[in-house]
N, C-alpha and C. Protein backbone atom coordinates (compact mmCIF):
# COMPACT_ATOMS: atom_id res chain seq x y z
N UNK A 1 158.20 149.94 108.53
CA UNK A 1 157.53 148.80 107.94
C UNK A 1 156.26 149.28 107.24
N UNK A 2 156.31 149.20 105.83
CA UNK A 2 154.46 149.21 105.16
C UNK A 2 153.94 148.00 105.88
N UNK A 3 152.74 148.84 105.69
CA UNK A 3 150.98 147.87 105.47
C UNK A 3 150.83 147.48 104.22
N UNK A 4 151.17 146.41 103.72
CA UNK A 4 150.78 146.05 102.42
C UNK A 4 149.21 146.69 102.04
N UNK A 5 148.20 146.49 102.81
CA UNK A 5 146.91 147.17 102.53
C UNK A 5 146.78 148.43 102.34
N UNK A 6 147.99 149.20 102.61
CA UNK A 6 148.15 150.76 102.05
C UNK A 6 148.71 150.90 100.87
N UNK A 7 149.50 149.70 99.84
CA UNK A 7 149.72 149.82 98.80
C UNK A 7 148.55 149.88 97.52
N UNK A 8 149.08 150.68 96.80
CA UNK A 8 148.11 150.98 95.82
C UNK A 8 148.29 149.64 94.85
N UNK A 9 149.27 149.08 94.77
CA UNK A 9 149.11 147.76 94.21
C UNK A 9 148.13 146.59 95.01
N UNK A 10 148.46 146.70 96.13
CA UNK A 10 147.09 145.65 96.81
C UNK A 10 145.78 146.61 96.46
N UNK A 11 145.39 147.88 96.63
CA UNK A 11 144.15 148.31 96.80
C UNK A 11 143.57 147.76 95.27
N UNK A 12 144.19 147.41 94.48
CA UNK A 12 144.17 147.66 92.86
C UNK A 12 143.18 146.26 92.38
N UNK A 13 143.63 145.21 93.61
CA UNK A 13 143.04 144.34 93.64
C UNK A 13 141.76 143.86 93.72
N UNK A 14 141.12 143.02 92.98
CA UNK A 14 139.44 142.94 94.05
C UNK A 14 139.61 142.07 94.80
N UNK A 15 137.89 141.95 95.11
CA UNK A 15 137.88 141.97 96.90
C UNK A 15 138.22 140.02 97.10
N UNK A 16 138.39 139.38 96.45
CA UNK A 16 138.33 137.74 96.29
C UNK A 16 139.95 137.59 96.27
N UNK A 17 140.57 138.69 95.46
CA UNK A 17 141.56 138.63 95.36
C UNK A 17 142.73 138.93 96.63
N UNK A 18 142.14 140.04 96.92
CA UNK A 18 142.46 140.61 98.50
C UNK A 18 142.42 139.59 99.61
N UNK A 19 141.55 138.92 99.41
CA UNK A 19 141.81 137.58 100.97
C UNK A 19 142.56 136.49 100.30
N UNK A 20 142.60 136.58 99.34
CA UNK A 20 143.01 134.99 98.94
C UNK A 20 144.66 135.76 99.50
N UNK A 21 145.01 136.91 99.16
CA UNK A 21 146.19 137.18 99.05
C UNK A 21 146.91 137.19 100.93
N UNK A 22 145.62 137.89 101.67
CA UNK A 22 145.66 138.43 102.81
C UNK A 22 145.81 136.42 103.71
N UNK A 23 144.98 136.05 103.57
CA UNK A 23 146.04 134.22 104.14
C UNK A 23 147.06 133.28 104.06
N UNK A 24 147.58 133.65 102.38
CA UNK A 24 148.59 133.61 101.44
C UNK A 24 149.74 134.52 102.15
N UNK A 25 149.44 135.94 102.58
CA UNK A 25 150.28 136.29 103.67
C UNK A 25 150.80 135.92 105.01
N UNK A 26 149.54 135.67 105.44
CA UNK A 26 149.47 134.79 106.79
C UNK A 26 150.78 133.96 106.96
N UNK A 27 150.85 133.12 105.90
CA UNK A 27 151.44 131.78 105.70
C UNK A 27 153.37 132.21 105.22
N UNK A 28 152.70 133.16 104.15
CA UNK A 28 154.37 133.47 103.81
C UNK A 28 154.71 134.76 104.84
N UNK A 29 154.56 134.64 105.97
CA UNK A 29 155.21 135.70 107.12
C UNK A 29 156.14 134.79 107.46
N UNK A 30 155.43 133.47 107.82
CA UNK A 30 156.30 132.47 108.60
C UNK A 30 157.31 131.58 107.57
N UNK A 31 157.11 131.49 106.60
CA UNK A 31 158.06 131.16 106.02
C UNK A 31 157.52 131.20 104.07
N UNK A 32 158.66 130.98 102.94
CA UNK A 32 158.57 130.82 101.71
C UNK A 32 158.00 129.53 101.48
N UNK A 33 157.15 129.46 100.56
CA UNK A 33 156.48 127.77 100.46
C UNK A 33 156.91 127.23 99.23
N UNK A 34 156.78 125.95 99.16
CA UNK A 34 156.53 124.94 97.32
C UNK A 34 155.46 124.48 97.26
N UNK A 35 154.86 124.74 96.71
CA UNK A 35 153.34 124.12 96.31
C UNK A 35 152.80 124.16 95.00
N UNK A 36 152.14 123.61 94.54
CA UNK A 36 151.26 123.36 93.10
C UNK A 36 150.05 124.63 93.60
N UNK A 37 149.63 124.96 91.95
CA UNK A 37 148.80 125.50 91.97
C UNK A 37 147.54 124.84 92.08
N UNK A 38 147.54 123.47 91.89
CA UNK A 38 146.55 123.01 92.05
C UNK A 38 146.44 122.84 93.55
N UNK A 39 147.60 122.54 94.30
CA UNK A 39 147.61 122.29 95.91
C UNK A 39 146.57 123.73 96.19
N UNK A 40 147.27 125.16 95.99
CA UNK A 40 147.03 126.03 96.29
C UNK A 40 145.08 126.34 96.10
N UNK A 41 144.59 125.83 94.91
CA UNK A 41 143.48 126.14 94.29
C UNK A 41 142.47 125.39 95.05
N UNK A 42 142.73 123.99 95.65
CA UNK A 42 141.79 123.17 95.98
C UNK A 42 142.07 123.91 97.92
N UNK A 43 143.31 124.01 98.56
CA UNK A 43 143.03 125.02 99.72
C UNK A 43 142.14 126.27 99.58
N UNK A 44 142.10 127.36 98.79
CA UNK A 44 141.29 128.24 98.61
C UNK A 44 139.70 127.98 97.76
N UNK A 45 139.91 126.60 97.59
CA UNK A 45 138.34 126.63 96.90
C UNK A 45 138.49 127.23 95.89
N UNK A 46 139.47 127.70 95.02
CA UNK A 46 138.95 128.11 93.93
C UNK A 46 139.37 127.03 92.53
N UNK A 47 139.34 127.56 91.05
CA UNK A 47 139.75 126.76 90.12
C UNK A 47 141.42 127.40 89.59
N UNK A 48 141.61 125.94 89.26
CA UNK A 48 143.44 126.17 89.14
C UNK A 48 143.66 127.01 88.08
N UNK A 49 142.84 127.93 87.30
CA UNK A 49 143.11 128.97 86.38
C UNK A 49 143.10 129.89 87.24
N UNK A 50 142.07 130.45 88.12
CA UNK A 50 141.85 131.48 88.83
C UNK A 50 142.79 131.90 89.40
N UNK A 51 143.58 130.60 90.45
CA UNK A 51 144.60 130.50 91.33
C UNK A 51 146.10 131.31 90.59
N UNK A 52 146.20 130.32 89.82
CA UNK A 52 146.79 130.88 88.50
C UNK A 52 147.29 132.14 88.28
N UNK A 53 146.07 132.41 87.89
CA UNK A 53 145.59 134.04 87.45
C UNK A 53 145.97 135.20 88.51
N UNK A 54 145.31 134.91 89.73
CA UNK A 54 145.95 135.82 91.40
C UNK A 54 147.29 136.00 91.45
N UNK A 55 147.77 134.32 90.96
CA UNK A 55 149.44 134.88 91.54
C UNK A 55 150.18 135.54 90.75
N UNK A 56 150.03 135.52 89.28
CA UNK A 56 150.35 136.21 88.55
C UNK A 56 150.11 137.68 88.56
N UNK A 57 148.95 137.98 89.21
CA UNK A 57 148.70 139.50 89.48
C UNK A 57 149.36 139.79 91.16
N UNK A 58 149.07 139.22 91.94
CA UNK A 58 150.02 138.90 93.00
C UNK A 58 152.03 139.58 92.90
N UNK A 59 152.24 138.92 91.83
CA UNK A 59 153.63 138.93 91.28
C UNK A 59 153.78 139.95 90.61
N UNK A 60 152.47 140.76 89.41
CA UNK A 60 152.43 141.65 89.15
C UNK A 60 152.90 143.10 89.84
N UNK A 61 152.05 143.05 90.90
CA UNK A 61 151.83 143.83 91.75
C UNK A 61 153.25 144.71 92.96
N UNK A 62 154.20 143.05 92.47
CA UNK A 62 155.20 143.23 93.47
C UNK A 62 154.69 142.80 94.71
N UNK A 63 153.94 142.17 95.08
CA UNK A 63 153.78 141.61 96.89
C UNK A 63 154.52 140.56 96.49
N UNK A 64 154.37 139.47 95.56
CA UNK A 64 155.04 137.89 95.94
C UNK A 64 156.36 137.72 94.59
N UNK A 65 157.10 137.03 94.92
CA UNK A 65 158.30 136.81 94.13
C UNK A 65 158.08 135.33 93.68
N UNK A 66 158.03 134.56 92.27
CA UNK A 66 157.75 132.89 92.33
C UNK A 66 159.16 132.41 91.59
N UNK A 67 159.34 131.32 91.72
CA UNK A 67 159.83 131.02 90.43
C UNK A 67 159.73 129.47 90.67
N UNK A 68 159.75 128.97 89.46
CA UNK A 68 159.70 127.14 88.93
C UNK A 68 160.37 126.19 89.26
N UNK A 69 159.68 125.29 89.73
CA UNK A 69 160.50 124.02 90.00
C UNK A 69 160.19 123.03 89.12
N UNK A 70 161.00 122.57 88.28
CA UNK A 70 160.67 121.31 87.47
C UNK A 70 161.43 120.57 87.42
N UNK A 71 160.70 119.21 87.00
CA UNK A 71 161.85 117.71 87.08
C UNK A 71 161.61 117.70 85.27
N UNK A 72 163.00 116.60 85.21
CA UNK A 72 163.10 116.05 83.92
C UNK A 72 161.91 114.72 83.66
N UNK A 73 160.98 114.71 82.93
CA UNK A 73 160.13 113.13 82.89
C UNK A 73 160.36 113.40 81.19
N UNK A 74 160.63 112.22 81.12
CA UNK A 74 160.81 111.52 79.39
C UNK A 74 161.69 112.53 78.66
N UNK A 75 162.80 113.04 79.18
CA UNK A 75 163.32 113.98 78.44
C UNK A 75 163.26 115.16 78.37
N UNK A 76 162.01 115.40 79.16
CA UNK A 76 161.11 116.86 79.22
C UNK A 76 161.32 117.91 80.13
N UNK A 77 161.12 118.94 80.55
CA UNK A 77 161.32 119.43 81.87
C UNK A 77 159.54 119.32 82.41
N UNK A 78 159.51 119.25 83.51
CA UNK A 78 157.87 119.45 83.99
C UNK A 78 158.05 120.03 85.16
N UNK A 79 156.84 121.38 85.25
CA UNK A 79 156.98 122.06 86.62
C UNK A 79 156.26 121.02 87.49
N UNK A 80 156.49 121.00 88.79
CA UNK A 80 156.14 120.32 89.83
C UNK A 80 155.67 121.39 90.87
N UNK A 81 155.86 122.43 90.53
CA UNK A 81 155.71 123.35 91.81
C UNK A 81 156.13 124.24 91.52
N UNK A 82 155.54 125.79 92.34
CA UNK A 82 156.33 126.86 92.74
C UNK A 82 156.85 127.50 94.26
N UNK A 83 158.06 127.94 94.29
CA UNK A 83 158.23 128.24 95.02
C UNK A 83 157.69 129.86 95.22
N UNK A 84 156.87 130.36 96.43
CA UNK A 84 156.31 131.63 96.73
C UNK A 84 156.30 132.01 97.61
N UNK A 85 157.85 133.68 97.68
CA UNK A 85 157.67 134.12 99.13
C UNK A 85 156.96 135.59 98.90
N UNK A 86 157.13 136.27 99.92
CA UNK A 86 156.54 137.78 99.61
C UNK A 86 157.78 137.98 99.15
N UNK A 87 157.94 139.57 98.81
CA UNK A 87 158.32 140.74 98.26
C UNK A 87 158.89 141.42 99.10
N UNK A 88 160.11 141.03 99.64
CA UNK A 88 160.11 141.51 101.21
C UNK A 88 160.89 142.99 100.92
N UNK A 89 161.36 143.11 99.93
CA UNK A 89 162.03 144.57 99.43
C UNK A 89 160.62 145.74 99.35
N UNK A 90 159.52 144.66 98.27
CA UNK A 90 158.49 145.89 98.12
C UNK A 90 157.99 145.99 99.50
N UNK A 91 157.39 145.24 100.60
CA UNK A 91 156.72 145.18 101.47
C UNK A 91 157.68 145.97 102.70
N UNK A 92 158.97 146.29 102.54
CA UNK A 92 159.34 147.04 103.35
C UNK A 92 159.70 146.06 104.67
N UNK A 93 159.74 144.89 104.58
CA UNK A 93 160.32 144.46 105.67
C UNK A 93 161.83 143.90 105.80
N UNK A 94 162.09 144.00 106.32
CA UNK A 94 163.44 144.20 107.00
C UNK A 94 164.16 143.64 107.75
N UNK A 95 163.28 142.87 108.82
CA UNK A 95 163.77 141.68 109.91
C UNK A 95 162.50 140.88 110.12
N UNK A 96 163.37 139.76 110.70
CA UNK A 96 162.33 138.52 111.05
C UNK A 96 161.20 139.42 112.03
N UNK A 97 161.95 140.25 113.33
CA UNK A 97 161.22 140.31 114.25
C UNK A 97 159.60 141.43 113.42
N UNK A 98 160.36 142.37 112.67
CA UNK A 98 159.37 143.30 112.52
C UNK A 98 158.10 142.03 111.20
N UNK A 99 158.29 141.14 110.70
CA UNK A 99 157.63 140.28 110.62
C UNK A 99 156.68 139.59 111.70
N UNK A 100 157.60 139.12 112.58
CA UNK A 100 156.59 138.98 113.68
C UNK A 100 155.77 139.77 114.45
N UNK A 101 156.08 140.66 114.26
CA UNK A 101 155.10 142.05 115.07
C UNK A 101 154.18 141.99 113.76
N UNK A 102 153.90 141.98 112.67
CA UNK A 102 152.61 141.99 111.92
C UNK A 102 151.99 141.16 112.14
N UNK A 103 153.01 139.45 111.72
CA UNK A 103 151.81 138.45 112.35
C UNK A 103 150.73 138.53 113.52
N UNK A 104 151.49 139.00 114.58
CA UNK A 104 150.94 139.56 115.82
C UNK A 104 150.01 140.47 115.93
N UNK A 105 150.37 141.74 115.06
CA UNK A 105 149.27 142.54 115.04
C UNK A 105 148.12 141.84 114.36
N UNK A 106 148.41 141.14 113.42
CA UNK A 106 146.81 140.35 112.43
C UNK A 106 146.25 139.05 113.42
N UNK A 107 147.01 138.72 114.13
CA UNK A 107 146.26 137.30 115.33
C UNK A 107 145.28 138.67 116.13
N UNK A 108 145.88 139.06 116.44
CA UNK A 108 145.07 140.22 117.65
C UNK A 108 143.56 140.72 117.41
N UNK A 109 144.10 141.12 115.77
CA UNK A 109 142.66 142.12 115.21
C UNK A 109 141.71 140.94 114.77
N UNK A 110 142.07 139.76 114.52
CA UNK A 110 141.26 138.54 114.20
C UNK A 110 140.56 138.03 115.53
N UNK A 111 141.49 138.03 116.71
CA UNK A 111 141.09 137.80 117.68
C UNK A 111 139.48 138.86 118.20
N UNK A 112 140.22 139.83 117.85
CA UNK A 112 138.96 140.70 118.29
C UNK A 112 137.89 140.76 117.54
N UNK A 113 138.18 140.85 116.06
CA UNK A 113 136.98 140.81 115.62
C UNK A 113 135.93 139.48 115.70
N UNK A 114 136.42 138.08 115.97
CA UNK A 114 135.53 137.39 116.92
C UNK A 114 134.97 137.63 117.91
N UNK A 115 135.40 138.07 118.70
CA UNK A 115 135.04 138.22 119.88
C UNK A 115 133.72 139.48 119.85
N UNK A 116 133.95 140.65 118.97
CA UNK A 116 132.76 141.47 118.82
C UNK A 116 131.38 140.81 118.18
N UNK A 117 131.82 139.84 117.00
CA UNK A 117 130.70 139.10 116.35
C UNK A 117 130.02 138.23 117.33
N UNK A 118 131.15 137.53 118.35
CA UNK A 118 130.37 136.60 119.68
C UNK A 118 129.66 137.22 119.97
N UNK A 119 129.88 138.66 120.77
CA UNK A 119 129.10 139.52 121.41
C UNK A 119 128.14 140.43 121.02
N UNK A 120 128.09 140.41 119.72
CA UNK A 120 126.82 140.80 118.89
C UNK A 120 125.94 140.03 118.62
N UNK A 121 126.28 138.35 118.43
CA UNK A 121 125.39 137.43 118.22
C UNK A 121 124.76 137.14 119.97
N UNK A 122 125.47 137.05 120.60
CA UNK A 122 124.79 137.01 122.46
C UNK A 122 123.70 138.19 122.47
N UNK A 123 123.94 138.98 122.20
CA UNK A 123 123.31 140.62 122.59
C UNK A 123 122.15 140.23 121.94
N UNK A 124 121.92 139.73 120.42
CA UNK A 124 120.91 139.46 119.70
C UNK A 124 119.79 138.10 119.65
N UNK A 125 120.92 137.48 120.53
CA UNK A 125 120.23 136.49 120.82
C UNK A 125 119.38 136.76 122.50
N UNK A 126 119.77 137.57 122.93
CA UNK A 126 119.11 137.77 124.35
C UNK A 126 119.75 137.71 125.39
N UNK A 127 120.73 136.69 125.09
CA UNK A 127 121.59 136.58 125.85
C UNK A 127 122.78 137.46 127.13
């Protein structure tokens, strides 16, 4: 299994780009999503060009795979959404379970790194 964070396509990224991507993972471990970019833009706080802009380099990059969902209105086609999973060929994964062992490993290291900031803010506080 890669570390996506050892790819030279994620390192390539900047650093705004890197988390937006790194929760965006979070989410597509557990499953492929449909969402608007605007859905997506107003969850990350950012603007729906920006958003935009990531996944397209995102997709660039080979981490995420998208493609369009649109309805017919007045004759027209209109996207409504994209669908966005990872890259599970580039990312080297292989089975559900070895999916779940990353999720797992990233709850853990999140876990801990709270727990050091608790205990740095106690220590500094006197506590």
């Amino acid at each position: 299994m890669i570390d996506y964070r050892e790819l030279e396509s994620f390192k390539a990224l900047n650093e705004n780009q890197k988390k937006v991507f790194h929760q965006l993972h979070k989410t597509l471990i557990i499953s492929d999503i449909t969402i608007s970019n605007k859905h997506l833009a107003n969850q990350y706080h950012l603007a729906v060009k920006t958003i935009e802009h990531y996944l397209k380099d995102f997709q660039d990059a080979g981490l995420i795979e998208r493609s369009r969902l649109s309805t017919v209105v007045n004759g027209k086609f209109k996207t409504i959404g994209r669908r966005i999973k990872l890259n599970k060929q580039n990312l080297g994964y292989a089975t559900a379970e070895e999916l779940y062992d990353l999720l797992k490993a990233d709850a853990v290291a999140e876990v801990k790194a709270e727990m050091l900031k608790d205990m740095r803010r106690r220590k500094g506080n006197g506590s």
